[in-house]
Each structure stands twice: as structure tokens, then as C-alpha cells.
PDB file of N, CA and C in Angstrom:
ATOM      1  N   UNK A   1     -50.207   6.120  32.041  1.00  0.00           N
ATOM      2  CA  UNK A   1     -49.056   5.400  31.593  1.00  0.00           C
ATOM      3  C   UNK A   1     -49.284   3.898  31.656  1.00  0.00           C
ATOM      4  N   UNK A   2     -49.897   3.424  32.329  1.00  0.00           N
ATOM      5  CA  UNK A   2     -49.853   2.105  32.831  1.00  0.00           C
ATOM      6  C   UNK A   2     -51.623   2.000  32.359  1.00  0.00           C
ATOM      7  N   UNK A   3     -51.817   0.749  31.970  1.00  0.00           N
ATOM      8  CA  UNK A   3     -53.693   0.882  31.926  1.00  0.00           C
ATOM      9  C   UNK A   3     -54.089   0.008  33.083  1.00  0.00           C
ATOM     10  N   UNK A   4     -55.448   0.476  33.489  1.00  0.00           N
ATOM     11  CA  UNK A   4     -56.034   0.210  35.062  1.00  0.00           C
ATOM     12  C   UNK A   4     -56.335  -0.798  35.445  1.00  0.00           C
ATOM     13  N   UNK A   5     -56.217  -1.874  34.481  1.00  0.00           N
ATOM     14  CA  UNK A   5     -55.581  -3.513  34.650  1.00  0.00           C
ATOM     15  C   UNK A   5     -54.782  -4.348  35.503  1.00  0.00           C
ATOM     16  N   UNK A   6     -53.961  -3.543  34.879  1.00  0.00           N
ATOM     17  CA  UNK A   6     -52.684  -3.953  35.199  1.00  0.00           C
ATOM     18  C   UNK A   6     -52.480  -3.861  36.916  1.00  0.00           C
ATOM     19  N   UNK A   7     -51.396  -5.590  36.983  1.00  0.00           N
ATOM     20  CA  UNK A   7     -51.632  -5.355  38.382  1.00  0.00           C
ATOM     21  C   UNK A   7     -50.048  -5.674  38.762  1.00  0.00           C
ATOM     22  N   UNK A   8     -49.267  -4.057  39.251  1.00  0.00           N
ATOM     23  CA  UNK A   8     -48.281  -4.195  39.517  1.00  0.00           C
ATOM     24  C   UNK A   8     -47.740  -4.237  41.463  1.00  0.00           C
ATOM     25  N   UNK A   9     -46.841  -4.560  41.883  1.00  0.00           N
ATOM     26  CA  UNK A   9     -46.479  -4.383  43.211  1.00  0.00           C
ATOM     27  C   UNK A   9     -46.473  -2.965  43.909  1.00  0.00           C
ATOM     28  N   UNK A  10     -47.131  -2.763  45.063  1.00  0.00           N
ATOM     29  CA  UNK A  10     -47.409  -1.606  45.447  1.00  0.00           C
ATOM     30  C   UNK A  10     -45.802  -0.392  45.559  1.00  0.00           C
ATOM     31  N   UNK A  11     -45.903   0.768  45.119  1.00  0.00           N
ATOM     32  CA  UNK A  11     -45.233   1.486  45.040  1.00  0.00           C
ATOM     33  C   UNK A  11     -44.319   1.372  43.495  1.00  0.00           C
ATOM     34  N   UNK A  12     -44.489   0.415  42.734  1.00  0.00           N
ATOM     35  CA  UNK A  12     -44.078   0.240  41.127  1.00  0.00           C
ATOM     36  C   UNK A  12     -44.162   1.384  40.203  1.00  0.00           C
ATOM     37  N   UNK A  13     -46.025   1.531  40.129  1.00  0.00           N
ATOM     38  CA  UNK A  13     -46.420   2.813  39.394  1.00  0.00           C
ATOM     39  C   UNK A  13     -45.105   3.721  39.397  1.00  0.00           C
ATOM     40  N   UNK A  14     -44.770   4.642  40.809  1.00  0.00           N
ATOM     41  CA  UNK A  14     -44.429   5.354  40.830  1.00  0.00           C
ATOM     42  C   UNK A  14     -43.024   5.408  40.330  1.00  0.00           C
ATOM     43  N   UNK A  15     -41.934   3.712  40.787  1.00  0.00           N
ATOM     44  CA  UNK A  15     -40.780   3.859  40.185  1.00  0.00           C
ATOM     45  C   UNK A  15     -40.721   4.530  38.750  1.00  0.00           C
ATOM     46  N   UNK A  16     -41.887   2.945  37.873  1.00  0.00           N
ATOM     47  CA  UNK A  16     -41.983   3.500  36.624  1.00  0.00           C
ATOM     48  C   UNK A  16     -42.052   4.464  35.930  1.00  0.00           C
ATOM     49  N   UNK A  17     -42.961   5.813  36.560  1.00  0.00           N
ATOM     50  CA  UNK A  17     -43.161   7.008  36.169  1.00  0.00           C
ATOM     51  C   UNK A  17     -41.749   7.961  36.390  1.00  0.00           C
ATOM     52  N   UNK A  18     -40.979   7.714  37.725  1.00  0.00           N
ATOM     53  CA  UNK A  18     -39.730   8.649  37.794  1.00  0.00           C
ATOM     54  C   UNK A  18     -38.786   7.963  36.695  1.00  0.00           C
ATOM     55  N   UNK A  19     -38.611   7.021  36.642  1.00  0.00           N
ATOM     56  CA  UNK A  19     -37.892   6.204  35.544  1.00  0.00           C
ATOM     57  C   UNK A  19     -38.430   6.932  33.897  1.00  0.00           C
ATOM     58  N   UNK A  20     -39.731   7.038  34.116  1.00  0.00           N
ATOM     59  CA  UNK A  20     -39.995   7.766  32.533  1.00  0.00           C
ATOM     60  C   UNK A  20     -39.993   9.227  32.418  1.00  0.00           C
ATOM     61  N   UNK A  21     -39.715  10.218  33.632  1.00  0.00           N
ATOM     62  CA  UNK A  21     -39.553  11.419  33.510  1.00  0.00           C
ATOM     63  C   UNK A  21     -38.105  11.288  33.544  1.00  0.00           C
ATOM     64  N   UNK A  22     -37.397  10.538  34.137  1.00  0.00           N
ATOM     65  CA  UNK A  22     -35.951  10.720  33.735  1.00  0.00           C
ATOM     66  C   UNK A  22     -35.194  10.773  32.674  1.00  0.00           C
ATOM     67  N   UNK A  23     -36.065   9.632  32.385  1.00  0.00           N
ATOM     68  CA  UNK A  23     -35.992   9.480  30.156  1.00  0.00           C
ATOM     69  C   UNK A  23     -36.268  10.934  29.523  1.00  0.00           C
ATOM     70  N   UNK A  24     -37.128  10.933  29.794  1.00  0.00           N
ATOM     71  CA  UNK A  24     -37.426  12.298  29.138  1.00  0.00           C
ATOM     72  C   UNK A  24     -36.574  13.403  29.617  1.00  0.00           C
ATOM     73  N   UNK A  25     -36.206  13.566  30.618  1.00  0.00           N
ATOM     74  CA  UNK A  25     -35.215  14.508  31.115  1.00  0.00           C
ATOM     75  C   UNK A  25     -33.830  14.448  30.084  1.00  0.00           C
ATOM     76  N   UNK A  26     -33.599  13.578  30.341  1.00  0.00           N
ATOM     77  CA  UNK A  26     -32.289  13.205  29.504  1.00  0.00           C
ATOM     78  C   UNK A  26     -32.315  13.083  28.077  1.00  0.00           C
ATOM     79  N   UNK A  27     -33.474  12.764  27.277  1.00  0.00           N
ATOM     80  CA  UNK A  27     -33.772  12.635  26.080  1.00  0.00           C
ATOM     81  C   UNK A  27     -33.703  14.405  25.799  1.00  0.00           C
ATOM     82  N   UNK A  28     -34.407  15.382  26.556  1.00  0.00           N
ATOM     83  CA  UNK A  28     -34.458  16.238  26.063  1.00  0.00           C
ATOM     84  C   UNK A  28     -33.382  17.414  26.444  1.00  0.00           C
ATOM     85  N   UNK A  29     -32.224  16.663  27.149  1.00  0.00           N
ATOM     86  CA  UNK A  29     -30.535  17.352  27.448  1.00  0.00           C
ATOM     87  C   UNK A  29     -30.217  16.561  26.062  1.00  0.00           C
ATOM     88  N   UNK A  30     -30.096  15.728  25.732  1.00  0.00           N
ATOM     89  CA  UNK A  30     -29.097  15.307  24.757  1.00  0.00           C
ATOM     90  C   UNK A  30     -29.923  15.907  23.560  1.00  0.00           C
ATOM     91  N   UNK A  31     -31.069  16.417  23.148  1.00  0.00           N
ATOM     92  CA  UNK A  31     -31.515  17.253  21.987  1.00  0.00           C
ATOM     93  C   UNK A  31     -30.805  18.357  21.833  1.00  0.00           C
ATOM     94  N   UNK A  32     -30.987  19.241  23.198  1.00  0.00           N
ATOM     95  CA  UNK A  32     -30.397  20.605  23.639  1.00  0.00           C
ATOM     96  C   UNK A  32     -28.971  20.736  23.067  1.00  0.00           C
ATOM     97  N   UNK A  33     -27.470  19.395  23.537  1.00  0.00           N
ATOM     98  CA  UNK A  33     -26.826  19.592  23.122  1.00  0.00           C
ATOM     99  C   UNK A  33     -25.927  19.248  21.759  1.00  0.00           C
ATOM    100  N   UNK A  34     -27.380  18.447  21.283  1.00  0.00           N
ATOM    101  CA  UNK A  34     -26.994  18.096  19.768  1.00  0.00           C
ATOM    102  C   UNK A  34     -27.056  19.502  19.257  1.00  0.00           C
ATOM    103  N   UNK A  35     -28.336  20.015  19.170  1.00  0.00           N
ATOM    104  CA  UNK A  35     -28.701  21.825  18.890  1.00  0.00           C
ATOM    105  C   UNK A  35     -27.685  22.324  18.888  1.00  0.00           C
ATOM    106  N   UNK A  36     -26.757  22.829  20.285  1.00  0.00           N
ATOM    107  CA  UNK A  36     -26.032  23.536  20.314  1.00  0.00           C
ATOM    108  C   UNK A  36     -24.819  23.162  20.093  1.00  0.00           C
ATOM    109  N   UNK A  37     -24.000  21.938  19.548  1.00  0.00           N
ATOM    110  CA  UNK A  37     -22.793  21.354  19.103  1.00  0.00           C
ATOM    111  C   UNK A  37     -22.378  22.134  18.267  1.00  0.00           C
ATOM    112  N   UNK A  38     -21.364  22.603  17.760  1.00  0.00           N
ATOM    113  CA  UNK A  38     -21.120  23.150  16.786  1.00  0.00           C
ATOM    114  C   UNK A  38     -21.064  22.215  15.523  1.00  0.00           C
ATOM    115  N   UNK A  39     -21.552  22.286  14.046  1.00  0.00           N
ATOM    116  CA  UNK A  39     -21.318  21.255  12.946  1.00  0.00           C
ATOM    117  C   UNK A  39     -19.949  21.452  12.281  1.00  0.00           C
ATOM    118  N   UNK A  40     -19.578  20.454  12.268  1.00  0.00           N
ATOM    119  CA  UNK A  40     -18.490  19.548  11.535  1.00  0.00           C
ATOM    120  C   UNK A  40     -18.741  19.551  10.243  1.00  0.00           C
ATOM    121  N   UNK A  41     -17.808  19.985   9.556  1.00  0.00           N
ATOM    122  CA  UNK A  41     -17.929  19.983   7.825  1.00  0.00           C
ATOM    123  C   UNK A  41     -16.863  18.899   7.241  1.00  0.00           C
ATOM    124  N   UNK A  42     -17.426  17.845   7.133  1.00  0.00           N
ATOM    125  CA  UNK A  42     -16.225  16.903   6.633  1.00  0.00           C
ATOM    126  C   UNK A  42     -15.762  16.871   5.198  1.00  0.00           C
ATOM    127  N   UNK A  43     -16.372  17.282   3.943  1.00  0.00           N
ATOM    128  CA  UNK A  43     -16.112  17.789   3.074  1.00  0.00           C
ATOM    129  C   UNK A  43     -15.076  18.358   2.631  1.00  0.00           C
ATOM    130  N   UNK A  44     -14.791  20.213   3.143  1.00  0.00           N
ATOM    131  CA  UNK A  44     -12.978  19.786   2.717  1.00  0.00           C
ATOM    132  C   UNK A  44     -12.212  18.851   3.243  1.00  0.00           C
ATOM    133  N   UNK A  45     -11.836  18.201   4.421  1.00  0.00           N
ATOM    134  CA  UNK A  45     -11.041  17.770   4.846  1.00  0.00           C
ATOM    135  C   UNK A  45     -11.266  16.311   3.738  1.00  0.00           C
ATOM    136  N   UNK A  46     -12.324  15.633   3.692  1.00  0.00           N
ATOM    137  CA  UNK A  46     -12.439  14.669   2.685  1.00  0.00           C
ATOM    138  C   UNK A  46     -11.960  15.061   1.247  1.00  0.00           C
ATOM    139  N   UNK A  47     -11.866  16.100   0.713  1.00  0.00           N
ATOM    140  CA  UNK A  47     -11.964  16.397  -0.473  1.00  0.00           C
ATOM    141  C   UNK A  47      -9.916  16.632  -0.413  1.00  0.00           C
ATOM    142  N   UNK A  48      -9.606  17.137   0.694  1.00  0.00           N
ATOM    143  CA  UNK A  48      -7.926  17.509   0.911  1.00  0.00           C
ATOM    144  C   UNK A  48      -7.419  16.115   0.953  1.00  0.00           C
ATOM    145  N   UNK A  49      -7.815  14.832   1.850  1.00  0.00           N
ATOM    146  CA  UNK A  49      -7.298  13.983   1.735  1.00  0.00           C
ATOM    147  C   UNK A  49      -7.200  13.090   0.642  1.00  0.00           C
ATOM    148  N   UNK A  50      -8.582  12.960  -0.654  1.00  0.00           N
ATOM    149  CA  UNK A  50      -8.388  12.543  -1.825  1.00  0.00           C
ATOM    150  C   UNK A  50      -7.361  13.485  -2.447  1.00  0.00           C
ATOM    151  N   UNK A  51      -7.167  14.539  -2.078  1.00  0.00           N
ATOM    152  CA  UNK A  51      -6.491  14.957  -3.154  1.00  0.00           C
ATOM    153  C   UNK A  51      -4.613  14.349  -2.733  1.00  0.00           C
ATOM    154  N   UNK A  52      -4.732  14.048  -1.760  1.00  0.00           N
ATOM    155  CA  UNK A  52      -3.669  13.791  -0.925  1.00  0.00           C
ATOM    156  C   UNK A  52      -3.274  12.048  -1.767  1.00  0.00           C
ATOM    157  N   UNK A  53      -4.128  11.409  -1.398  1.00  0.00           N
ATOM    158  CA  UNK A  53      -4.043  10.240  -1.970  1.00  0.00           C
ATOM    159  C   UNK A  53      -3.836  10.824  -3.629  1.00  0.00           C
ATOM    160  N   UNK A  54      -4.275  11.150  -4.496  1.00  0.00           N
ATOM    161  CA  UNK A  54      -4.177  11.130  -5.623  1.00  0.00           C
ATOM    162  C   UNK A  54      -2.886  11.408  -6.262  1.00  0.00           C
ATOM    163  N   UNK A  55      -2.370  12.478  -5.106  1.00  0.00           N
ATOM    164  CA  UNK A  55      -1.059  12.947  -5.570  1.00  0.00           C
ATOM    165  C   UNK A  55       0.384  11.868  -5.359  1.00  0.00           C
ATOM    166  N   UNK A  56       0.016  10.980  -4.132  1.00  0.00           N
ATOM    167  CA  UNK A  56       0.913   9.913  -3.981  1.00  0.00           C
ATOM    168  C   UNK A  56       0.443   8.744  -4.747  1.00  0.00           C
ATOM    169  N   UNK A  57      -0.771   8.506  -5.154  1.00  0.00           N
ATOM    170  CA  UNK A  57      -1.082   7.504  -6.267  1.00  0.00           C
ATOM    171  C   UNK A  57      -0.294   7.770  -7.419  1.00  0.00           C
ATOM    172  N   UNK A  58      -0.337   9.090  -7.910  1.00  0.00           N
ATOM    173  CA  UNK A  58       0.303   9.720  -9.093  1.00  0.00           C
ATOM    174  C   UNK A  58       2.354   9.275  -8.820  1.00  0.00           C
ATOM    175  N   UNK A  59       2.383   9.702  -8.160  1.00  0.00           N
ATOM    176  CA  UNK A  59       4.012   9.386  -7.722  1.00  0.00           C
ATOM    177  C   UNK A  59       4.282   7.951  -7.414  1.00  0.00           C
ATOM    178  N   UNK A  60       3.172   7.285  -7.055  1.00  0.00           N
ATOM    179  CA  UNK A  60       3.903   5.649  -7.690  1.00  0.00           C
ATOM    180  C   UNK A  60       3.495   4.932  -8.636  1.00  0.00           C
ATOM    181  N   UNK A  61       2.624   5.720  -9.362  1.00  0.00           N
ATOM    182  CA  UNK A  61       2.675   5.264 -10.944  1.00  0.00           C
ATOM    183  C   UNK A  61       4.318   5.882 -11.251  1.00  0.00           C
ATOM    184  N   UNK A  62       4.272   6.971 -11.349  1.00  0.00           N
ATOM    185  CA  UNK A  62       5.468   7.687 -11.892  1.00  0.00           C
ATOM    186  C   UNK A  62       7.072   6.773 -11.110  1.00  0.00           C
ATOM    187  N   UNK A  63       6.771   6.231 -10.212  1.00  0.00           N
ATOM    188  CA  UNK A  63       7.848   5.811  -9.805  1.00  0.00           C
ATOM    189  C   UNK A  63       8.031   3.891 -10.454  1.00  0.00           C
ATOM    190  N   UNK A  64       6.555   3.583 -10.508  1.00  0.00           N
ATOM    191  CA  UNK A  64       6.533   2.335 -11.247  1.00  0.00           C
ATOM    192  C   UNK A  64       7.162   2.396 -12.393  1.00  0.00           C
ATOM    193  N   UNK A  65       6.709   3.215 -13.220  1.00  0.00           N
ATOM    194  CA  UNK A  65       7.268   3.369 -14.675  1.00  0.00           C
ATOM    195  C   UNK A  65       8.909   3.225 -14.554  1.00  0.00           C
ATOM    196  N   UNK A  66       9.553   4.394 -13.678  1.00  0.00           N
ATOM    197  CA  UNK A  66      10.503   4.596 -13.675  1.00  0.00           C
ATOM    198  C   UNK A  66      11.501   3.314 -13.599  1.00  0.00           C
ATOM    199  N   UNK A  67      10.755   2.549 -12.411  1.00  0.00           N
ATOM    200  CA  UNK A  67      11.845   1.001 -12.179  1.00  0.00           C
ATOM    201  C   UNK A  67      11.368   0.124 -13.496  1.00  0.00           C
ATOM    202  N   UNK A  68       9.992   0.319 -14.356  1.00  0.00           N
ATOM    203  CA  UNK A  68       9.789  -0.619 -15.287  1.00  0.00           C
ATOM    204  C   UNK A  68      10.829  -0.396 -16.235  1.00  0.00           C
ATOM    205  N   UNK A  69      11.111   0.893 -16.238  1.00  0.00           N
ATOM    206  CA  UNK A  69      11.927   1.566 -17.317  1.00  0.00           C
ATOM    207  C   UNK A  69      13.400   1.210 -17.068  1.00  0.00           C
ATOM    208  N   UNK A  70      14.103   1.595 -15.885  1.00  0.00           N
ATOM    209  CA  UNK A  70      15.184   0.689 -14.998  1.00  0.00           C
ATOM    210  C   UNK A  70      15.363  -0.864 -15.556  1.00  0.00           C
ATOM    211  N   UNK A  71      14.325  -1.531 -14.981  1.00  0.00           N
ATOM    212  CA  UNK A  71      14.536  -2.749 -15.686  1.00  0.00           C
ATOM    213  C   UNK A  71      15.045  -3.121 -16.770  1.00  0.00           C
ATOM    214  N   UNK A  72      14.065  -2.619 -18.018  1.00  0.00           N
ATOM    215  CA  UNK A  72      14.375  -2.975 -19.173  1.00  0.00           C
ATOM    216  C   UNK A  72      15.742  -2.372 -19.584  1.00  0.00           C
ATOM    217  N   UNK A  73      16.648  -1.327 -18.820  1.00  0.00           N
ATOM    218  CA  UNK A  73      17.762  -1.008 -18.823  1.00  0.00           C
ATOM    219  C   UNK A  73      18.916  -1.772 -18.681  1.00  0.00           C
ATOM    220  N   UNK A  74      18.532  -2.165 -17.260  1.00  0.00           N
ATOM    221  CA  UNK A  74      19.011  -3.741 -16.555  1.00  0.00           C
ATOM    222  C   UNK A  74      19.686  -4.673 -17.512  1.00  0.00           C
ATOM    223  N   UNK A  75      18.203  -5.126 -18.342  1.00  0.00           N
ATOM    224  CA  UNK A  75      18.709  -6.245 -18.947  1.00  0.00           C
ATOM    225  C   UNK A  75      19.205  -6.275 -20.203  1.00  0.00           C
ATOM    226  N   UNK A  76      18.815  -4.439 -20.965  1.00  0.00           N
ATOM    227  CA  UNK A  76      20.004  -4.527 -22.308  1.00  0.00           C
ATOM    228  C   UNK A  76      21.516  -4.876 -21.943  1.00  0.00           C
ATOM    229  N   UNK A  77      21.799  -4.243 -20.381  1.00  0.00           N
ATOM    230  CA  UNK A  77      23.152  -4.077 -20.388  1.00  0.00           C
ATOM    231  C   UNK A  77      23.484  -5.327 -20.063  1.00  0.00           C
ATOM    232  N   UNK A  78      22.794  -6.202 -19.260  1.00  0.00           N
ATOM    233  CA  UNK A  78      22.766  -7.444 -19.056  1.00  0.00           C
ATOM    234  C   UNK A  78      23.015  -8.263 -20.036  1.00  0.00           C
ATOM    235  N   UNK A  79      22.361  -8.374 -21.391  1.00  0.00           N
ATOM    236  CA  UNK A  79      22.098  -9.095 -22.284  1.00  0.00           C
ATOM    237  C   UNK A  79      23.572  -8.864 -23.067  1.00  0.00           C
ATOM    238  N   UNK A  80      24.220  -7.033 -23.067  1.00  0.00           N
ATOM    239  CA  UNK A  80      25.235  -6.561 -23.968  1.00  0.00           C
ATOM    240  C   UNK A  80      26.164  -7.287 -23.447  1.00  0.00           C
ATOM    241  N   UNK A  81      26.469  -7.144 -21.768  1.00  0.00           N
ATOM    242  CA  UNK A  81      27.476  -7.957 -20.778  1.00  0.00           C
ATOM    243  C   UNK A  81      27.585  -9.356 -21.642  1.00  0.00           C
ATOM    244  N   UNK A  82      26.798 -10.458 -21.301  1.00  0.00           N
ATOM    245  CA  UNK A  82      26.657 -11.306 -21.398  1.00  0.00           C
ATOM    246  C   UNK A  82      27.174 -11.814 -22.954  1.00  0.00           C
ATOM    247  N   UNK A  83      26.590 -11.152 -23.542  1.00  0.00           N
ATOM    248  CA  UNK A  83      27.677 -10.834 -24.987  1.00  0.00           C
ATOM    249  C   UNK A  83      28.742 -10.756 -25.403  1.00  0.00           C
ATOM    250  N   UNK A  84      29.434  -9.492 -24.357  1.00  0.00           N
ATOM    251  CA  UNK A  84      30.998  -9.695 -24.615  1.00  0.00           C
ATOM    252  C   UNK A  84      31.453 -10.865 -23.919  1.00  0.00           C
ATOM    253  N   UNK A  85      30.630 -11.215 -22.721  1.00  0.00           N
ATOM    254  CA  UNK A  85      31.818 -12.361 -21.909  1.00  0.00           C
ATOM    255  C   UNK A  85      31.895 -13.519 -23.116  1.00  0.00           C
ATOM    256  N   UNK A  86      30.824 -14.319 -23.887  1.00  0.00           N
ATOM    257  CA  UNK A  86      30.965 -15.172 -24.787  1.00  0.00           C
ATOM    258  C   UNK A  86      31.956 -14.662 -25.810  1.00  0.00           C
ATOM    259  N   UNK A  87      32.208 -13.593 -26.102  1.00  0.00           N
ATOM    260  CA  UNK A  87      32.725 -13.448 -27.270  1.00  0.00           C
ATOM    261  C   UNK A  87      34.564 -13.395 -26.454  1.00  0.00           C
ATOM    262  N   UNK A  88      34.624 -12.706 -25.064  1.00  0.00           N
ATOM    263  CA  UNK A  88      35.654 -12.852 -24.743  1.00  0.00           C
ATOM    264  C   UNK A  88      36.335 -14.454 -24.310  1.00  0.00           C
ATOM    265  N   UNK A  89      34.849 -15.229 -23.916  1.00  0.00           N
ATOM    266  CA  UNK A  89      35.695 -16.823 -24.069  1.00  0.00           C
ATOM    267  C   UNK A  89      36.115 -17.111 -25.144  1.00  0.00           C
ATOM    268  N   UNK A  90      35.476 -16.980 -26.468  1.00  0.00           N
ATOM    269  CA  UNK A  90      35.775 -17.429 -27.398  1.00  0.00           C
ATOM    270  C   UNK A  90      37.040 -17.366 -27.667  1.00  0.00           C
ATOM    271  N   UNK A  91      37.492 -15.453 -27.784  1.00  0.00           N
ATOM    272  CA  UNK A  91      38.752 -14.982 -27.891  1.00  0.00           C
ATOM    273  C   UNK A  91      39.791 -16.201 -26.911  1.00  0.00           C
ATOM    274  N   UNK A  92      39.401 -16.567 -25.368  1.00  0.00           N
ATOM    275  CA  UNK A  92      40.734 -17.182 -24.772  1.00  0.00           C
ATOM    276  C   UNK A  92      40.709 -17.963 -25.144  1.00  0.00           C
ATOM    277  N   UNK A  93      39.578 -18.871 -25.476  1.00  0.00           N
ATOM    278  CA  UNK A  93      39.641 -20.447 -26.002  1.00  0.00           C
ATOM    279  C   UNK A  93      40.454 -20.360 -27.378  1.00  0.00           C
ATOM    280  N   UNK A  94      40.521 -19.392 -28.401  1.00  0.00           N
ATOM    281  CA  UNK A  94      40.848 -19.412 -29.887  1.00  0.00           C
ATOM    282  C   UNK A  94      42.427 -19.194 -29.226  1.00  0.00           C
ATOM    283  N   UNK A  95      43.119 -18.346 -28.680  1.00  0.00           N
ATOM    284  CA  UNK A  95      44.143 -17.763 -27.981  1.00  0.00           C
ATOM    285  C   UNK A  95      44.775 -19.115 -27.611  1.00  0.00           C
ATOM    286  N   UNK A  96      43.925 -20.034 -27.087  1.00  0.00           N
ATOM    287  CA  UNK A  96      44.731 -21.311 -26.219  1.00  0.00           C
ATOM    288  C   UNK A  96      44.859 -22.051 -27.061  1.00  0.00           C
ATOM    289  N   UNK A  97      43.968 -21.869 -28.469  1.00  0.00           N
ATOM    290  CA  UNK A  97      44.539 -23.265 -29.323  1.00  0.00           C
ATOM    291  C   UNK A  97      45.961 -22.682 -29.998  1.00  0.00           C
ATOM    292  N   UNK A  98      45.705 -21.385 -30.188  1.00  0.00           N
ATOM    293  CA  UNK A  98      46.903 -20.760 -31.214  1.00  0.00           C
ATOM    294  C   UNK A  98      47.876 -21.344 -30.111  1.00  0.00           C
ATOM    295  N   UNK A  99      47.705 -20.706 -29.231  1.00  0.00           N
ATOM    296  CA  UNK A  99      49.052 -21.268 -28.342  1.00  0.00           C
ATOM    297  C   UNK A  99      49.714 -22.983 -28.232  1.00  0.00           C
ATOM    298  N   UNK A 100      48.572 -23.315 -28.615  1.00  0.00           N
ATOM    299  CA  UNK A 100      49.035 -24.778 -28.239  1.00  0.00           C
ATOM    300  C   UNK A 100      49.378 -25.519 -29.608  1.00  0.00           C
ATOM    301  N   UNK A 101      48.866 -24.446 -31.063  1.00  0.00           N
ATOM    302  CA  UNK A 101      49.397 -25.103 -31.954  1.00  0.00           C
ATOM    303  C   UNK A 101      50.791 -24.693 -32.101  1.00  0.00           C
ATOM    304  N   UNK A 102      51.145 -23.278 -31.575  1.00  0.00           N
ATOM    305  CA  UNK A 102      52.594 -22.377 -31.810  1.00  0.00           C
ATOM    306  C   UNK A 102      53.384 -23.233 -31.282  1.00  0.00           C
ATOM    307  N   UNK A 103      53.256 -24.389 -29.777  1.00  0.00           N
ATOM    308  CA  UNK A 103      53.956 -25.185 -29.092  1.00  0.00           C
ATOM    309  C   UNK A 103      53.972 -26.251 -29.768  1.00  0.00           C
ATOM    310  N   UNK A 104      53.250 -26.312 -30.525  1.00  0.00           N
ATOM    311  CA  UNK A 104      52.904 -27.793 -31.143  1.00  0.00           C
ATOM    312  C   UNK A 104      54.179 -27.640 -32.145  1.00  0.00           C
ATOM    313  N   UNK A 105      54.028 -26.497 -33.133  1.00  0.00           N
ATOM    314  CA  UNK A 105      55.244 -26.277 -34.379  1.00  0.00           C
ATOM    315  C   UNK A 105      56.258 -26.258 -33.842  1.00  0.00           C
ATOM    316  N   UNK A 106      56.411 -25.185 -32.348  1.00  0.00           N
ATOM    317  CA  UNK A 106      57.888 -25.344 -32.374  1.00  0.00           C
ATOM    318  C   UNK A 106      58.628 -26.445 -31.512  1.00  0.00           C
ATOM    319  N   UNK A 107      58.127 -27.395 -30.814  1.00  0.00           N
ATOM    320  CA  UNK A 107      58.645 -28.497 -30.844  1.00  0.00           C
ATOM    321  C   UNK A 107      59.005 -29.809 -32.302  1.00  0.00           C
ATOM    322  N   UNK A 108      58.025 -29.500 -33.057  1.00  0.00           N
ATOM    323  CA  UNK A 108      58.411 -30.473 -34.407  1.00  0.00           C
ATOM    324  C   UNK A 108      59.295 -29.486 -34.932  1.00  0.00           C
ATOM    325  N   UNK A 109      59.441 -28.304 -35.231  1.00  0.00           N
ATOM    326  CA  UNK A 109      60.798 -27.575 -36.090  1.00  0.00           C
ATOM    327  C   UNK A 109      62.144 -27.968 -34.804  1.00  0.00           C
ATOM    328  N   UNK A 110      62.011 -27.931 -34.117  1.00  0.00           N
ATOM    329  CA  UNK A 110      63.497 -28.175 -33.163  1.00  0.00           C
ATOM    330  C   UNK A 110      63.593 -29.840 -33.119  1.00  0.00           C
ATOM    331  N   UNK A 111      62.628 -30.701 -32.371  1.00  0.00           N
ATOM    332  CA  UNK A 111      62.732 -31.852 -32.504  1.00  0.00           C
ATOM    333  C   UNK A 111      63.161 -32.638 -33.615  1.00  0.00           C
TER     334      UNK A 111
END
């Protein structure tokens, strides 16, 4: 393990060597229980959760549309609203002149 050089502190060798059978001890428990782990198939569960996502992707497109569609609802009625209220000022404003010309005549016919 060591080459015959080498010049370490007396009793070293030996740490080193229990230190490298320990490695190996343990290197070859954690083989053993990789071996015997049971395997994990992540595949369906990956394949269930895209499908999972796809189906709620699908439902907020479908729900996008729906408020895009909402919207443009929104603002016909908005736009129709907005329509009558002008046309209903018009009506009080036309209403207030009649009135004020009807006051207008019948003070000059009596006066």
C-alpha cells in the first residue's frame, strides 16, 4: 500500500491500512444494499403527473377563453348602456327646453 520509501511515523502504516479496510468494508455494505433496494419506477408516476398538469393546463385555457369571451360581453353591454344613457340625456335636456319654451309661451299668452 504504501511504497518502501516512504517515511511515515511509527505505527502510521498500520492506521492507514485499518482506515483502508474500513473503506472497503463499507464500500462493499453500501454495494450489497444498493443490490438489494428494491427499484423505483418513476415513469408512471411521471407520466400520471403530466397527464395531471395537462388536464389543468387544458381547464385554464378553457377558462381563459371563457373570461376572454365574458369580456367582450362586458363591453357590448357596456358600450349598449352607455348608449342609452346619451340618448336618455338627450331626451331630458330636449324635455327641459320644451319645458322652458311651454313656460316661456305661457307667460307671453297671459302677460
Amino acid at each position: 500500500m504504501l511504497e518502501a520509501g516512504t517515511r511515515l511515523p511509527i505505527g502510521w502504516v498500520d492506521v492507514l491500512d485499518e482506515i483502508h479496510r474500513r473503506l472497503d468494508h463499507s464500500i462493499a455494505a453500501a454495494d450489497v444494499r444498493i443490490r438489494e433496494a428494491p427499484t423505483f419506477e418513476a415513469q408512471p408516476m411521471v407520466a400520471q403527473r403530466n397527464a395531471e398538469i395537462a388536464q389543468w393546463n387544458d381547464r385554464l385555457q378553457r377558462l381563459s377563453a371563457f373570461i376572454q369571451s365574458s369580456e367582450a360581453g362586458v363591453r357590448v353591454i357596456d358600450d349598449a348602456l352607455a348608449a342609452e344613457e346619451m340618448r336618455a340625456r338627450q331626451d331630458v335636456d330636449r324635455c327641459t327646453r320644451l319645458q322652458q319654451k311651454l313656460a316661456d309661451c305661457t307667460r307671453s299668452a297671459i302677460g
